[in-house]
N, C-alpha and C. Protein backbone atom coordinates (compact mmCIF):
# COMPACT_ATOMS: atom_id res chain seq x y z
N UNK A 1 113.03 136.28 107.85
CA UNK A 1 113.60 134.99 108.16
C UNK A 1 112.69 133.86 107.66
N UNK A 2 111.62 133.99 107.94
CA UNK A 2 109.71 132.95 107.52
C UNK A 2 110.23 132.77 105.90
N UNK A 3 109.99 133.95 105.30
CA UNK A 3 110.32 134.18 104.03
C UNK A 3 111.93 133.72 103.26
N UNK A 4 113.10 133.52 103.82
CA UNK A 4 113.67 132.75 103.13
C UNK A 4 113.63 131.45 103.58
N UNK A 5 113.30 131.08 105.02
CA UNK A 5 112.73 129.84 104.95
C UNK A 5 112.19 129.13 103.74
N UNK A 6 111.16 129.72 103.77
CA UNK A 6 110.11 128.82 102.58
C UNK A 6 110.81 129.80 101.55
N UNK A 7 111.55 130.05 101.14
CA UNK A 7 111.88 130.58 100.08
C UNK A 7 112.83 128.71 99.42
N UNK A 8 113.96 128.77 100.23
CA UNK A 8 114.79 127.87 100.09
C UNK A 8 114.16 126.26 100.08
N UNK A 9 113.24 125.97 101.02
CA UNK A 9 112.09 124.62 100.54
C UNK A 9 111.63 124.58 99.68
N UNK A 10 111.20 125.86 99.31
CA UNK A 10 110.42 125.73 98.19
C UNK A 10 111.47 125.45 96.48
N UNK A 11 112.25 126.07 96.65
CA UNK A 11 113.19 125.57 95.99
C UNK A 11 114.09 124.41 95.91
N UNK A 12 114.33 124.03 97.28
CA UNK A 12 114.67 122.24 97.27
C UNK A 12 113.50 121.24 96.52
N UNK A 13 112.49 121.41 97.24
CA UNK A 13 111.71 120.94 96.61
C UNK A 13 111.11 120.86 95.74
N UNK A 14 111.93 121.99 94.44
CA UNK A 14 111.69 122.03 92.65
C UNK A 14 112.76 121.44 92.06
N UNK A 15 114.07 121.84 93.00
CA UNK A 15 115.00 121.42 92.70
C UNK A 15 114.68 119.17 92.61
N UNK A 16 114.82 119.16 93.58
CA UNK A 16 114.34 117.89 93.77
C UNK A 16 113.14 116.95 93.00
N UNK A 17 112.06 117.36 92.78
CA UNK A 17 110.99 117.39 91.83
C UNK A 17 112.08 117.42 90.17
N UNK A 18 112.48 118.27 89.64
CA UNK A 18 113.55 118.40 88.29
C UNK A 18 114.27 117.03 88.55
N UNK A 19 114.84 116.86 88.92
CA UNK A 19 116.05 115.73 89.58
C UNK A 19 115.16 114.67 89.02
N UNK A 20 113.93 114.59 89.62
CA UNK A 20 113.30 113.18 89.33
C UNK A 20 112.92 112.85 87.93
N UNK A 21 112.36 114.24 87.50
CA UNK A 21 112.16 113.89 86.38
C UNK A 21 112.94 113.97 85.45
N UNK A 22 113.83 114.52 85.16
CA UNK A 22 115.43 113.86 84.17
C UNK A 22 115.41 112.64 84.62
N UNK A 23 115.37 112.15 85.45
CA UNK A 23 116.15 110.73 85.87
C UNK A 23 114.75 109.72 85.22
N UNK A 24 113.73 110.29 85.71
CA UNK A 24 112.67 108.85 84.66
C UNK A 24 112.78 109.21 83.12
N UNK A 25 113.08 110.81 82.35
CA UNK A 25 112.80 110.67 81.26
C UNK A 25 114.38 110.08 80.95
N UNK A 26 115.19 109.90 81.11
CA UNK A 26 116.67 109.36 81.09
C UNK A 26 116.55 108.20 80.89
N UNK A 27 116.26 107.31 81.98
CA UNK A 27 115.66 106.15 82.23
C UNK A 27 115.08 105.62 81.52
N UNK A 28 113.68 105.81 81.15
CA UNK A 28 113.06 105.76 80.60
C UNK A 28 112.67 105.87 78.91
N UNK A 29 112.70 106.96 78.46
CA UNK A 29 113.24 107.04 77.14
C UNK A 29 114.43 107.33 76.65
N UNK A 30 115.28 107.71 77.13
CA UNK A 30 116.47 107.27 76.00
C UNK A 30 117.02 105.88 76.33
N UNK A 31 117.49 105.29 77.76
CA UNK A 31 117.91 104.12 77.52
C UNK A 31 116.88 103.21 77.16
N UNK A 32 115.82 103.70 77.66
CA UNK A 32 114.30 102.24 77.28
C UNK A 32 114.20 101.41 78.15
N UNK A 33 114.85 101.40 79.19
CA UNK A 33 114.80 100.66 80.16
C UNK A 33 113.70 101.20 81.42
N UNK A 34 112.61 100.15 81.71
CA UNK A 34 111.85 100.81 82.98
C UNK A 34 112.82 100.76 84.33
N UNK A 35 112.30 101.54 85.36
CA UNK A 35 112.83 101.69 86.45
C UNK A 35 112.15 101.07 87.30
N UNK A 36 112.66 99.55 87.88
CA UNK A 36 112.44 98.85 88.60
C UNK A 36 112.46 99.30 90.62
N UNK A 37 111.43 98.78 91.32
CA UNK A 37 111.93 98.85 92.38
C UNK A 37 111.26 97.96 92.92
N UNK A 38 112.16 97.07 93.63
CA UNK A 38 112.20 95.94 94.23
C UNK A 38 111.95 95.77 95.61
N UNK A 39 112.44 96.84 96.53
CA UNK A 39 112.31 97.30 97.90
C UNK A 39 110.93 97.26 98.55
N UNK A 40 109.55 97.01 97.56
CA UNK A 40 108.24 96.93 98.47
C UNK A 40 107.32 95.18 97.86
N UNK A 41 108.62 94.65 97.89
CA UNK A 41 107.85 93.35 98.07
C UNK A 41 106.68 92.67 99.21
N UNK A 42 106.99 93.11 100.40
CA UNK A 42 106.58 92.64 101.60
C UNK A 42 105.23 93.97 101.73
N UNK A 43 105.48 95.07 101.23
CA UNK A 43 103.86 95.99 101.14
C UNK A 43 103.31 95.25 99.91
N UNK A 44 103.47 94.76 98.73
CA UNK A 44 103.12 94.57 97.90
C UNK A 44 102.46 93.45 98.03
N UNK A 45 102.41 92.23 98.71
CA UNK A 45 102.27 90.96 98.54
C UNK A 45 101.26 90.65 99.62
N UNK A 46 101.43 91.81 100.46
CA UNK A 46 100.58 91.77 101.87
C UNK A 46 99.34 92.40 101.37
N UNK A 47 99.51 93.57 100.54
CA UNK A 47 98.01 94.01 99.65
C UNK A 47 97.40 93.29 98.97
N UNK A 48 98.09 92.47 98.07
CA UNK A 48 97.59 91.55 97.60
C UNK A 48 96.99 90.58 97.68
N UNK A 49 97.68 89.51 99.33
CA UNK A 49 97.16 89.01 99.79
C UNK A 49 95.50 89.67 100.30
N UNK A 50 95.66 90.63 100.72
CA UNK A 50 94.04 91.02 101.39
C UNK A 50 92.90 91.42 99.97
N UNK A 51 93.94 92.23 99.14
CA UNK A 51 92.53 92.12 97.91
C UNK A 51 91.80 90.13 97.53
N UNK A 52 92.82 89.64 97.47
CA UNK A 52 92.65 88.30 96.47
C UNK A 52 91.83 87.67 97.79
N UNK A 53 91.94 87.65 98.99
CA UNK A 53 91.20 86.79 100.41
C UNK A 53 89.55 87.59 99.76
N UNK A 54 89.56 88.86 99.80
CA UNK A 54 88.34 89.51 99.85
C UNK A 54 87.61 89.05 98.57
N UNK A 55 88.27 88.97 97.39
CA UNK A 55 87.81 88.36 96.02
C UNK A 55 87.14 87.36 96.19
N UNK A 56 87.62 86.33 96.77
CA UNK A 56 87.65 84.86 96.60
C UNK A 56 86.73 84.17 97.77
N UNK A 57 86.34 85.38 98.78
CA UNK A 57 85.85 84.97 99.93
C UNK A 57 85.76 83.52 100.26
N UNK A 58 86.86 83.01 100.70
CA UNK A 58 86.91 81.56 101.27
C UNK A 58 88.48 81.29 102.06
N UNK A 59 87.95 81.31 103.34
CA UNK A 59 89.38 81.00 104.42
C UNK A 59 90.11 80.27 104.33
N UNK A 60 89.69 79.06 103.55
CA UNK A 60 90.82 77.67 103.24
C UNK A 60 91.74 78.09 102.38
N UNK A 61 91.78 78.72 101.62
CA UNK A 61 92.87 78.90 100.55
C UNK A 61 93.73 79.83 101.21
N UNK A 62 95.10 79.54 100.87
CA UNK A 62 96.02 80.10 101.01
C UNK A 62 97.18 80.72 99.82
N UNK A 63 97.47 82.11 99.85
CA UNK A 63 98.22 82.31 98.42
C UNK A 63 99.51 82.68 99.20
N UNK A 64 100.37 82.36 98.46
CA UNK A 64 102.41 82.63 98.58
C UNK A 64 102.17 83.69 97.40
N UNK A 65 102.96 84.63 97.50
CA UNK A 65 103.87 85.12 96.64
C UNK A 65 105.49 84.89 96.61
N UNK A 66 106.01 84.66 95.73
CA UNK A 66 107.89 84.43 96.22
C UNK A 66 108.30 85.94 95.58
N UNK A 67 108.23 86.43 94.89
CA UNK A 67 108.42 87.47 94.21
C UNK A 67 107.54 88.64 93.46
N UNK A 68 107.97 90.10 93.83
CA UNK A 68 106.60 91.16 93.30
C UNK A 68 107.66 92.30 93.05
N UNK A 69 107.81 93.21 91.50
CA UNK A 69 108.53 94.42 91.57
C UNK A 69 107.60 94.97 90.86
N UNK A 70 107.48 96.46 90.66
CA UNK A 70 106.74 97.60 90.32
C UNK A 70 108.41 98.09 89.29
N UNK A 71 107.63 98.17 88.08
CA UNK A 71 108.40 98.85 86.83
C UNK A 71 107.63 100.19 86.65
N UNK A 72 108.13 101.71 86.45
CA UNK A 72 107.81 102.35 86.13
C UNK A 72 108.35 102.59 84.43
N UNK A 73 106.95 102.60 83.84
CA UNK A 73 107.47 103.01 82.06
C UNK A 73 107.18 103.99 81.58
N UNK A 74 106.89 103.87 80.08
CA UNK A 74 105.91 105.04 79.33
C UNK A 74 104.87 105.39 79.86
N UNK A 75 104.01 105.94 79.07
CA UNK A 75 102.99 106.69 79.03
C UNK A 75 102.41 105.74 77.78
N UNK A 76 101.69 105.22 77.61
CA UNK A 76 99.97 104.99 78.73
C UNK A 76 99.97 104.38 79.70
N UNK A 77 101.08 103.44 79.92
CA UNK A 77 100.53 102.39 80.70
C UNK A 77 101.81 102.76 81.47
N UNK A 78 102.03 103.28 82.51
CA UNK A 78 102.95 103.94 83.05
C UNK A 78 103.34 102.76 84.35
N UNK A 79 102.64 102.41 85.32
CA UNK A 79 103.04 101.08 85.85
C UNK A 79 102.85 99.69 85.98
N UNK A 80 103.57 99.17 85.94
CA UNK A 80 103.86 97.52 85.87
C UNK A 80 104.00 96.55 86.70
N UNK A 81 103.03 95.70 87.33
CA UNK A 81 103.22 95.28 88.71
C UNK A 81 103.85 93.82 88.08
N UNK A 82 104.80 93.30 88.29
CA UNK A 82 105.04 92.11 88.00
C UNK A 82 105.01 91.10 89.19
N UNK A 83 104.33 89.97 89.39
CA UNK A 83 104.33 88.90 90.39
C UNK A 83 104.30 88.06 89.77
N UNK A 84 105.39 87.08 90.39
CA UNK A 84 105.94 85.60 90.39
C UNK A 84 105.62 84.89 91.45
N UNK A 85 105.74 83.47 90.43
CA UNK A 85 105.59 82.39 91.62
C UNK A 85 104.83 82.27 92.22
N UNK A 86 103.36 82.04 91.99
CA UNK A 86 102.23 82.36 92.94
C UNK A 86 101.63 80.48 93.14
N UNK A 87 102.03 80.78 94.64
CA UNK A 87 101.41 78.97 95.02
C UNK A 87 100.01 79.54 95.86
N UNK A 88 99.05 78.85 95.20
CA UNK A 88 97.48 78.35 96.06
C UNK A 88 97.44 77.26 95.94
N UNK A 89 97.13 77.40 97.82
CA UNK A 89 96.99 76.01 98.44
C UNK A 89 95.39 75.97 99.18
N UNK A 90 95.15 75.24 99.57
CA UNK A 90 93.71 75.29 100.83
C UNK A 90 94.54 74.50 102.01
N UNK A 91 93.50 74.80 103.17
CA UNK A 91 94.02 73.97 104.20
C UNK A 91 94.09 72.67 104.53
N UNK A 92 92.90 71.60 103.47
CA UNK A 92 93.00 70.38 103.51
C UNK A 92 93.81 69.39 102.47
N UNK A 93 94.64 70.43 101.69
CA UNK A 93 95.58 70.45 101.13
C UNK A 93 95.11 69.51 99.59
N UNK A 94 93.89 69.27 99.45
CA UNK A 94 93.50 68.66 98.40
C UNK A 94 93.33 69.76 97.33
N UNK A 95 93.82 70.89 97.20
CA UNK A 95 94.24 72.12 96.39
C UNK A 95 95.50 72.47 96.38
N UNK A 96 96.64 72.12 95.28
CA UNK A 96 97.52 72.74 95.14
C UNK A 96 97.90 72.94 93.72
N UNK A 97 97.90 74.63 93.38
CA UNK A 97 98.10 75.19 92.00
C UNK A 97 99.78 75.88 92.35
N UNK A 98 99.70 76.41 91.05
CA UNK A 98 100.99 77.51 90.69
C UNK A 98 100.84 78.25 89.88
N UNK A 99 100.90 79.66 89.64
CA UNK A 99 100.83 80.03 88.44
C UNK A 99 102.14 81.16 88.59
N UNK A 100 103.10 80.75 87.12
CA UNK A 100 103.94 81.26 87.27
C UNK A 100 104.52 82.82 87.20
N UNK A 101 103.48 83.55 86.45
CA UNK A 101 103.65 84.58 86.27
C UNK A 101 102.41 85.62 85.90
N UNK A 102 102.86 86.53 86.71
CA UNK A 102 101.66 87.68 86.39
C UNK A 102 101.70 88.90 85.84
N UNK A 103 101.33 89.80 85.17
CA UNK A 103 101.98 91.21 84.77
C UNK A 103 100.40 92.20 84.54
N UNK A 104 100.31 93.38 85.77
CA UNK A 104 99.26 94.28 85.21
C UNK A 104 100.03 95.35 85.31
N UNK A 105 99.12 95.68 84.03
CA UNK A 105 99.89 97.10 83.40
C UNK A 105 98.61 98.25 83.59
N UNK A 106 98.96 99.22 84.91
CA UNK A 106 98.45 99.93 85.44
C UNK A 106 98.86 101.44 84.79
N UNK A 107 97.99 102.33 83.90
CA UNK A 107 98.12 103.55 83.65
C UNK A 107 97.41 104.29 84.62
N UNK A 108 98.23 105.84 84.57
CA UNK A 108 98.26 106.84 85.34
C UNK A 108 96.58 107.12 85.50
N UNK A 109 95.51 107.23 84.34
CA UNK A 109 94.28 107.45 84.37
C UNK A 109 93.60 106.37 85.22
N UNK A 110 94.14 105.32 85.22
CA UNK A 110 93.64 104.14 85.86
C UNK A 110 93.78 104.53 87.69
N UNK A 111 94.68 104.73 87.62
CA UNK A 111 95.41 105.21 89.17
C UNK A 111 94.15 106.29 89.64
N UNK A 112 94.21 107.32 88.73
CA UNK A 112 93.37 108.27 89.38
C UNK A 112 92.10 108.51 89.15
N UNK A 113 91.59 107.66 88.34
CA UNK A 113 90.28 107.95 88.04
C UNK A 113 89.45 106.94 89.63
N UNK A 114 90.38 105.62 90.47
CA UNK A 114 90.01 104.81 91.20
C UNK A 114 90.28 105.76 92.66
N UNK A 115 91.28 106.61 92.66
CA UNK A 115 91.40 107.15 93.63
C UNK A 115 90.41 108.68 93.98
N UNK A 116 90.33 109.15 92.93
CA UNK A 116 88.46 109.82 93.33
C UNK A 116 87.55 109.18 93.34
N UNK A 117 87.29 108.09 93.04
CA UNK A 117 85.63 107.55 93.34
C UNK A 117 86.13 107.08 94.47
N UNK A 118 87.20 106.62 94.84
CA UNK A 118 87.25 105.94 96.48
C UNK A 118 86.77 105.14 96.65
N UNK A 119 86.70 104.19 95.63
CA UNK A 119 85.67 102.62 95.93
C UNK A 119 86.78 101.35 96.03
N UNK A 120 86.37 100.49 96.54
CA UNK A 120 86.99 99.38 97.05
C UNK A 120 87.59 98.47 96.02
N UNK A 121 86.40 98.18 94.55
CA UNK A 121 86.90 97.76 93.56
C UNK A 121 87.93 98.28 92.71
N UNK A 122 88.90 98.11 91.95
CA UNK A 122 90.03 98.62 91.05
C UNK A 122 88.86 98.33 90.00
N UNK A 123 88.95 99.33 88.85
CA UNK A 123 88.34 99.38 87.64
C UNK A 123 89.85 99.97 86.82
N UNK A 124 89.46 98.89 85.40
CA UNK A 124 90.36 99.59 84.63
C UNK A 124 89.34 100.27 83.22
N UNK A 125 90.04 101.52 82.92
CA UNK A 125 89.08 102.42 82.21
C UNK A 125 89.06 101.56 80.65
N UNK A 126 90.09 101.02 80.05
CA UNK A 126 90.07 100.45 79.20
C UNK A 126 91.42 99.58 78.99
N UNK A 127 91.30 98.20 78.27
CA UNK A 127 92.91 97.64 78.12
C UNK A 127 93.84 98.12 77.11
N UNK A 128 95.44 97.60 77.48
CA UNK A 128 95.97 98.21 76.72
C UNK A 128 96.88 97.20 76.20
N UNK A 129 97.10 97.28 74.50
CA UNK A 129 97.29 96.28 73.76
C UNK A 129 98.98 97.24 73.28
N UNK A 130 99.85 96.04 73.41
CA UNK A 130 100.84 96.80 72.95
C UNK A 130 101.36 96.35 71.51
């Protein structure tokens, strides 16, 4: 019974795993279109907010985001953080910028080479020129 248990998970979960990947190489290279997802604006903007406070170390400033989506693409540079609309302000309000647009293009080596050292800083291993 144990045994077709995990017989059948284990097979959903190849099955499922296959599924995904037709659907990004689909996606992805033949139409050319990245696969957007829009749904983690509010995780996205809230990380952000705490990296850029810790950067900048200074409490007066304040950053907005209005908009943040994650594009998944090719290979090298496999994700795409796009943020818009970025207002910094300070609290005595004698600071007010905008900058309208942002785009880092995060590859897979980048991802994991930061997630074994486990360090606080993001390092990118090298840029990528398209």
């Amino acid at each position: 019974m144990i045994k077709k248990i995990s017989l059948y998970t284990s097979l959903a979960i190849m099955i499922s795993l296959l599924m995904l990947s037709l659907t990004y190489f689909y996606n992805v290279y033949l139409i050319k279109t990245p696969i957007k997802i829009n749904y983690l604006n509010e995780s996205v903007t809230k990380e952000l907010k705490t990296i850029f406070k810790k950067k900048i170390n200074d409490n007066d400033i304040e950053l907005e985001f209005k908009k943040s989506t994650l594009e998944i693409n090719k290979f090298p540079s496999l994700f795409r953080l796009n943020i818009s609309k970025i207002d910094i302000t300070n609290k005595k309000n004698s600071l007010k910028s905008s900058i309208e647009s942002i785009v880092l293009d995060l590859s897979f080596f980048d991802l994991v080479n930061n997630f074994i050292q486990k360090k606080s800083k993001f390092r990118f291993l090298k840029p990528y020129n398209r």
